[in-house]
PDB file of N, CA and C in Angstrom:
ATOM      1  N   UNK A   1     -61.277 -42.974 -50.830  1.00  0.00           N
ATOM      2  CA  UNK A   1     -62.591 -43.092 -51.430  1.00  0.00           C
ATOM      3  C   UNK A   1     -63.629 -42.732 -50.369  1.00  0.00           C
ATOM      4  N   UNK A   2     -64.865 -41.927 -50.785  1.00  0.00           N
ATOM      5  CA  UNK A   2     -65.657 -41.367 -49.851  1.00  0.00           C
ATOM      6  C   UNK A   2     -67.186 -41.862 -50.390  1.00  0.00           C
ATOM      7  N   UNK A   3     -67.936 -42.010 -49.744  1.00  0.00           N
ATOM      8  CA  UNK A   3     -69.724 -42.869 -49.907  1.00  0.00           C
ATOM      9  C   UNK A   3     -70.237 -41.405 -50.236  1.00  0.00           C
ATOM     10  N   UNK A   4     -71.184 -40.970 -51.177  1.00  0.00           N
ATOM     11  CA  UNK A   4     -71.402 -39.587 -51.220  1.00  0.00           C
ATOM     12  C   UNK A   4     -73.081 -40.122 -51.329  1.00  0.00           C
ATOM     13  N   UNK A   5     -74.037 -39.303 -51.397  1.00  0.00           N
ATOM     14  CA  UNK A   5     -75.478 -39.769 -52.161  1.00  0.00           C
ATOM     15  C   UNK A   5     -75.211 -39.278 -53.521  1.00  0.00           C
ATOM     16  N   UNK A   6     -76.240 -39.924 -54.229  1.00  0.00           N
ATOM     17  CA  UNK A   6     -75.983 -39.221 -55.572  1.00  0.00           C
ATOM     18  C   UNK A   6     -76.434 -38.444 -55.913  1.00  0.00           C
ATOM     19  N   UNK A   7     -77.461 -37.276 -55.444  1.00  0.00           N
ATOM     20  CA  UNK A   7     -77.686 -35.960 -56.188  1.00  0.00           C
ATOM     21  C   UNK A   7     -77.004 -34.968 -55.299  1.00  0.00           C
ATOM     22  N   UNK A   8     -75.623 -35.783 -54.517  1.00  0.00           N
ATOM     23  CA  UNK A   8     -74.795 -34.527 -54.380  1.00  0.00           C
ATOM     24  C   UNK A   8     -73.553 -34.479 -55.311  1.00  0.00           C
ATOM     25  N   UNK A   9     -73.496 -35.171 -56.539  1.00  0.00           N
ATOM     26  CA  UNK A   9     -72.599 -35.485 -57.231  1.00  0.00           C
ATOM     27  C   UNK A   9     -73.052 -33.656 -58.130  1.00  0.00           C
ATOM     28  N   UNK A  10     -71.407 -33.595 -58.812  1.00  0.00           N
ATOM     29  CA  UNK A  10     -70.848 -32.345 -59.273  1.00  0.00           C
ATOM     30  C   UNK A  10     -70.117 -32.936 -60.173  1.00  0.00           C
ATOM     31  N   UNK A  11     -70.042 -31.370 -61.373  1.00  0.00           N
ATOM     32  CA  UNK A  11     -69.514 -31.980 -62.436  1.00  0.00           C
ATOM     33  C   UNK A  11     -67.815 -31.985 -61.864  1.00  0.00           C
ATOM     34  N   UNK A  12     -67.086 -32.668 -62.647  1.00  0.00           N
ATOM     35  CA  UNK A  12     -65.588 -33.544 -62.266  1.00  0.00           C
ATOM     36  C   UNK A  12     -65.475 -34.090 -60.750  1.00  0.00           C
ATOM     37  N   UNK A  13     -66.820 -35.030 -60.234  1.00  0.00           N
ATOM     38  CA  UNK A  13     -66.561 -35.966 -59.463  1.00  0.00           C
ATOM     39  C   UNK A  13     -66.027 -36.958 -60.260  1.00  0.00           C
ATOM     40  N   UNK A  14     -65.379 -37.847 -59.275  1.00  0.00           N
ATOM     41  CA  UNK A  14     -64.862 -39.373 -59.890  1.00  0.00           C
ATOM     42  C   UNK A  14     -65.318 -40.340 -59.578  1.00  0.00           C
ATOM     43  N   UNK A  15     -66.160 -40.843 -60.088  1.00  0.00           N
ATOM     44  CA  UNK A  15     -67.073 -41.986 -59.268  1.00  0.00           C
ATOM     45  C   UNK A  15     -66.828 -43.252 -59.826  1.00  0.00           C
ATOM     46  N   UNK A  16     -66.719 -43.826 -58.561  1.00  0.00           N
ATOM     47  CA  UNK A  16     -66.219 -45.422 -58.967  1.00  0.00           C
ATOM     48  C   UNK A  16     -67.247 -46.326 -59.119  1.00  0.00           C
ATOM     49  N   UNK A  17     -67.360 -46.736 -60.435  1.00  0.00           N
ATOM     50  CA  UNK A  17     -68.956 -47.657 -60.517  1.00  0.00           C
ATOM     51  C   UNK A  17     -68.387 -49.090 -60.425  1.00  0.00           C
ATOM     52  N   UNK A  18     -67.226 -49.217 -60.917  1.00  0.00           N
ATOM     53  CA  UNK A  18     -66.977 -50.595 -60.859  1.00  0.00           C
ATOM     54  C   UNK A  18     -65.314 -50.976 -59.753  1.00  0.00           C
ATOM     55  N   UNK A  19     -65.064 -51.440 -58.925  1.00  0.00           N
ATOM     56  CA  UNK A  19     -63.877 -51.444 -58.584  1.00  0.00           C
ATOM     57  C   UNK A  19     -62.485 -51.683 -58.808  1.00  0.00           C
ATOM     58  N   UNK A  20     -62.658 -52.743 -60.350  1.00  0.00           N
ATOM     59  CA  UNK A  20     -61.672 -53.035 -60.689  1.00  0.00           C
ATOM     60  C   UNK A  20     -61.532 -52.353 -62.180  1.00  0.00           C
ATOM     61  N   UNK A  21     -62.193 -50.927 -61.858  1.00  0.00           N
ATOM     62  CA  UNK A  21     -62.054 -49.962 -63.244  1.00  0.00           C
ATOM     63  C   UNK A  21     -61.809 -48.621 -63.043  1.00  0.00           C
ATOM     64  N   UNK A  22     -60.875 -47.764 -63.515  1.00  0.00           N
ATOM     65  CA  UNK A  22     -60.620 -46.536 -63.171  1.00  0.00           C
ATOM     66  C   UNK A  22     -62.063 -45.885 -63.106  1.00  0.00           C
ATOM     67  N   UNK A  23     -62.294 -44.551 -62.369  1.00  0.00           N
ATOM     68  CA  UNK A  23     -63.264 -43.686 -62.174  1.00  0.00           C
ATOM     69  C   UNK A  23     -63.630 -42.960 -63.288  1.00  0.00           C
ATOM     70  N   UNK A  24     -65.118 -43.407 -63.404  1.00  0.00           N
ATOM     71  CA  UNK A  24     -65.534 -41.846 -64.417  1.00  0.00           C
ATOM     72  C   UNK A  24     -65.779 -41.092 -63.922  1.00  0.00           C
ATOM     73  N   UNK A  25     -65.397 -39.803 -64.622  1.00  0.00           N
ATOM     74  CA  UNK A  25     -65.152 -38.401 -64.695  1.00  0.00           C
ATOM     75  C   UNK A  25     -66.923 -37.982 -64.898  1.00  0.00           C
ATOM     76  N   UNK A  26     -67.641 -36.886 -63.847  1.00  0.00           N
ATOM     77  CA  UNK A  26     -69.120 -36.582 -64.192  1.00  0.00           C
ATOM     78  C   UNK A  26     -68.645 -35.205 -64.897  1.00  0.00           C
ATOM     79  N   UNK A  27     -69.619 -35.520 -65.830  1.00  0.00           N
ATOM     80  CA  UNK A  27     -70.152 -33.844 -66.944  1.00  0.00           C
ATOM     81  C   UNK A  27     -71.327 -33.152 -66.681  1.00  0.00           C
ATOM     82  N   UNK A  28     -72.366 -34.007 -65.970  1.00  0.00           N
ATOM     83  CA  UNK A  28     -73.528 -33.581 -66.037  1.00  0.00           C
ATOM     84  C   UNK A  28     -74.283 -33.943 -65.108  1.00  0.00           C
ATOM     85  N   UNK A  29     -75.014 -33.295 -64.232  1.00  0.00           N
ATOM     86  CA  UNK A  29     -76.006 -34.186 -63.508  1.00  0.00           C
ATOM     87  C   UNK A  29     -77.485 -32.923 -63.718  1.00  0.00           C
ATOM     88  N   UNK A  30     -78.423 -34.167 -63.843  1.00  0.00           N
ATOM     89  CA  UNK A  30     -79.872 -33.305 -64.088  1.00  0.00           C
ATOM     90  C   UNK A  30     -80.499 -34.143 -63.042  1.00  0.00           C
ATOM     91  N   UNK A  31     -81.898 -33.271 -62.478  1.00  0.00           N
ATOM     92  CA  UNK A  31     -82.621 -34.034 -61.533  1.00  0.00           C
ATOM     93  C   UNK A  31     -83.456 -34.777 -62.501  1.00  0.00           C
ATOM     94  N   UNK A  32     -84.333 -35.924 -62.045  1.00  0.00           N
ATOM     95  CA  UNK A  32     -85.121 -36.448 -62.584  1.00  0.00           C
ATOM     96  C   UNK A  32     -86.729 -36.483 -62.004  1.00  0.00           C
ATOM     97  N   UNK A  33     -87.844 -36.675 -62.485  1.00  0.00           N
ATOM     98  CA  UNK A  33     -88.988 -36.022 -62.050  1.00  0.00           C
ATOM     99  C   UNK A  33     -89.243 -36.913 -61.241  1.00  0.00           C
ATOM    100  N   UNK A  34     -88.789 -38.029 -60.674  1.00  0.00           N
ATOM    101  CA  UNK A  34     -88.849 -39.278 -59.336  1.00  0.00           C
ATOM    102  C   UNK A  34     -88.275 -38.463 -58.172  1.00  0.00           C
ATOM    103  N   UNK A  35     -87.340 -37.485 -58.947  1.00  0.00           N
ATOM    104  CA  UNK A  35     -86.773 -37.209 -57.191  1.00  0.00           C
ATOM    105  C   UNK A  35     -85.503 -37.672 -57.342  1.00  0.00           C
ATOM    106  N   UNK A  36     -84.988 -38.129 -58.015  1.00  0.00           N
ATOM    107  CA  UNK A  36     -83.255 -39.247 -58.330  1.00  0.00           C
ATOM    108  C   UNK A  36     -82.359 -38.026 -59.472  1.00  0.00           C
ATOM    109  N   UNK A  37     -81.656 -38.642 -59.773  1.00  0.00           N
ATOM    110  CA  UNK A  37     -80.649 -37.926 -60.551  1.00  0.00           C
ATOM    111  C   UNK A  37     -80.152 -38.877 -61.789  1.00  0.00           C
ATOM    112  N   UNK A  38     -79.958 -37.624 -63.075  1.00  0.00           N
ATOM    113  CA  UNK A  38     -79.192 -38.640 -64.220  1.00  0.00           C
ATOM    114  C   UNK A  38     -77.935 -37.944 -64.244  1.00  0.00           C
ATOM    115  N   UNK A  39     -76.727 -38.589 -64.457  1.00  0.00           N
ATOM    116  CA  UNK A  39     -75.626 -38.715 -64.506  1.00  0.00           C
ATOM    117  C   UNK A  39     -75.249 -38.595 -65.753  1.00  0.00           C
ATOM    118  N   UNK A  40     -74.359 -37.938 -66.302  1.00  0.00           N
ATOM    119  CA  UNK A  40     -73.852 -38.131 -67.620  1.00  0.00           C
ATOM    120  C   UNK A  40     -72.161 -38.227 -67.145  1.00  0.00           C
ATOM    121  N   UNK A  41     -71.697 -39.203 -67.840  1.00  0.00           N
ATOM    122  CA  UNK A  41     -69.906 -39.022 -67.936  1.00  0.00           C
ATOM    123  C   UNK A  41     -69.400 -38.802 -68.652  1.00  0.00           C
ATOM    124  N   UNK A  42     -67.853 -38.115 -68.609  1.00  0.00           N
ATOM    125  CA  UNK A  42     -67.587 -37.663 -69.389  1.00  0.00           C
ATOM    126  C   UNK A  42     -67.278 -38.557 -71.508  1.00  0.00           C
ATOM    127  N   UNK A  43     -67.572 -40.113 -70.588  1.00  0.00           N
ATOM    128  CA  UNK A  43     -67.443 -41.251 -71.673  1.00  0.00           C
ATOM    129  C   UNK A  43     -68.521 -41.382 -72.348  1.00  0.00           C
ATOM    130  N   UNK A  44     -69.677 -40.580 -72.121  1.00  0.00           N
ATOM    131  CA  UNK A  44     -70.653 -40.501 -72.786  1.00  0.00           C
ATOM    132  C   UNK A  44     -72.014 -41.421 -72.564  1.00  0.00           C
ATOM    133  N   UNK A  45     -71.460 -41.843 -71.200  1.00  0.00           N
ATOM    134  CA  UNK A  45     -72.456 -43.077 -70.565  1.00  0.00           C
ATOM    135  C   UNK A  45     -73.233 -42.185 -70.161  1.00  0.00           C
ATOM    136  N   UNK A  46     -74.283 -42.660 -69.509  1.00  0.00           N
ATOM    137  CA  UNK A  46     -75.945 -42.253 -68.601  1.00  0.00           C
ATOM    138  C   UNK A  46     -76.292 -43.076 -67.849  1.00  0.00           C
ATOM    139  N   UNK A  47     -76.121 -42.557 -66.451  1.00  0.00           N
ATOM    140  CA  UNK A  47     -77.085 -43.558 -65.281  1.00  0.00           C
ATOM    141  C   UNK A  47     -77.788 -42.629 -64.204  1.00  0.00           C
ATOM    142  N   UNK A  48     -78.666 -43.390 -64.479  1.00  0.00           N
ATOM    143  CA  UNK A  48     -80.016 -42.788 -63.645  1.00  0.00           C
ATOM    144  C   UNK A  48     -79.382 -43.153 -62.122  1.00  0.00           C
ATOM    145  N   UNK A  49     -80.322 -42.729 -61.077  1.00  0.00           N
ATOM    146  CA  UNK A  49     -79.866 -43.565 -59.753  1.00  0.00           C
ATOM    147  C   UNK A  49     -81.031 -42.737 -58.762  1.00  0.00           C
ATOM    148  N   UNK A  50     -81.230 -43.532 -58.142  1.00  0.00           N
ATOM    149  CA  UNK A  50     -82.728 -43.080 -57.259  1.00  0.00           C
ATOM    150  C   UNK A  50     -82.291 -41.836 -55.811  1.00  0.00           C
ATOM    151  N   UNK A  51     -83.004 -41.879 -55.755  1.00  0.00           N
ATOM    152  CA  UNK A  51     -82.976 -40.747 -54.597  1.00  0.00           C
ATOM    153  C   UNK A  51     -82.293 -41.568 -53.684  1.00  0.00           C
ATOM    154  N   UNK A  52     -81.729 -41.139 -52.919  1.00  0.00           N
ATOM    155  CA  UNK A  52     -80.986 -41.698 -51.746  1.00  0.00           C
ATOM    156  C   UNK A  52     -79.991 -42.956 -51.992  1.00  0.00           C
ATOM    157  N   UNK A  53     -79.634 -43.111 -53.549  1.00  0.00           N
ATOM    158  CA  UNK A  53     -78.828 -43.769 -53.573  1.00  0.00           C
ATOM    159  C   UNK A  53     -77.782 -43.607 -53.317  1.00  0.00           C
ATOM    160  N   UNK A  54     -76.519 -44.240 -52.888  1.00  0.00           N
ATOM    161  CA  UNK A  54     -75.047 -44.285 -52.385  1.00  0.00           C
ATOM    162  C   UNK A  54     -74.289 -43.925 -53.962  1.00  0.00           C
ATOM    163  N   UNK A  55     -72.829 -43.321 -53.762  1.00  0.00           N
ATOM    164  CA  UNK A  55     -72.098 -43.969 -54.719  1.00  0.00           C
ATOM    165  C   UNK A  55     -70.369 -43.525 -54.354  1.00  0.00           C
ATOM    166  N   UNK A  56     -69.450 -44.253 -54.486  1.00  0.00           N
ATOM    167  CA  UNK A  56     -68.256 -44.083 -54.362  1.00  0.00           C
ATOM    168  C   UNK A  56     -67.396 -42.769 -54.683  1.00  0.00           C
ATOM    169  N   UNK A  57     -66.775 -42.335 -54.981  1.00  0.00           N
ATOM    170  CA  UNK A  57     -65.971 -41.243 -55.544  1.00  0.00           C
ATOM    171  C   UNK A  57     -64.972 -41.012 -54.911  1.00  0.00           C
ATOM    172  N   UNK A  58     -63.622 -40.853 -55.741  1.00  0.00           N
ATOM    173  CA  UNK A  58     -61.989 -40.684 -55.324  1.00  0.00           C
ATOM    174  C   UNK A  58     -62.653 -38.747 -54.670  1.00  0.00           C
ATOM    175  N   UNK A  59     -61.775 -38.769 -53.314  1.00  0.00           N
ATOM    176  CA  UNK A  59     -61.691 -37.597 -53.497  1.00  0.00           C
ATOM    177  C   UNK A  59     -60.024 -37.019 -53.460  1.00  0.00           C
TER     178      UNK A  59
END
């Protein structure tokens, strides 16, 4: 598992949001007009996340 920021996330990263839950799969990432990034997975979830935020991912 590797600490990435999040608007370097790409579509089929695996990002681990929760630890005791397999990784979602990314479909989508758009910038957001803050400067942060929205996330779409492939489960159909959406999370925003601020500029310089952290996030997990299997590599």
């Amino acid at each position: 598992m590797t600490t990435i920021p999040a608007d370097s996330l790409t579509r089929n990263d695996r990002v681990v949001v929760n630890d005791d839950e397999l990784p979602y799969l990314v479909d989508k990432v758009m910038d957001t007009s803050d400067g942060g990034v929205r996330v779409t997975y492939s489960s159909g979830d959406t999370v925003e996340y601020a500029a310089g935020d952290e996030v997990a991912i299997i590599d």
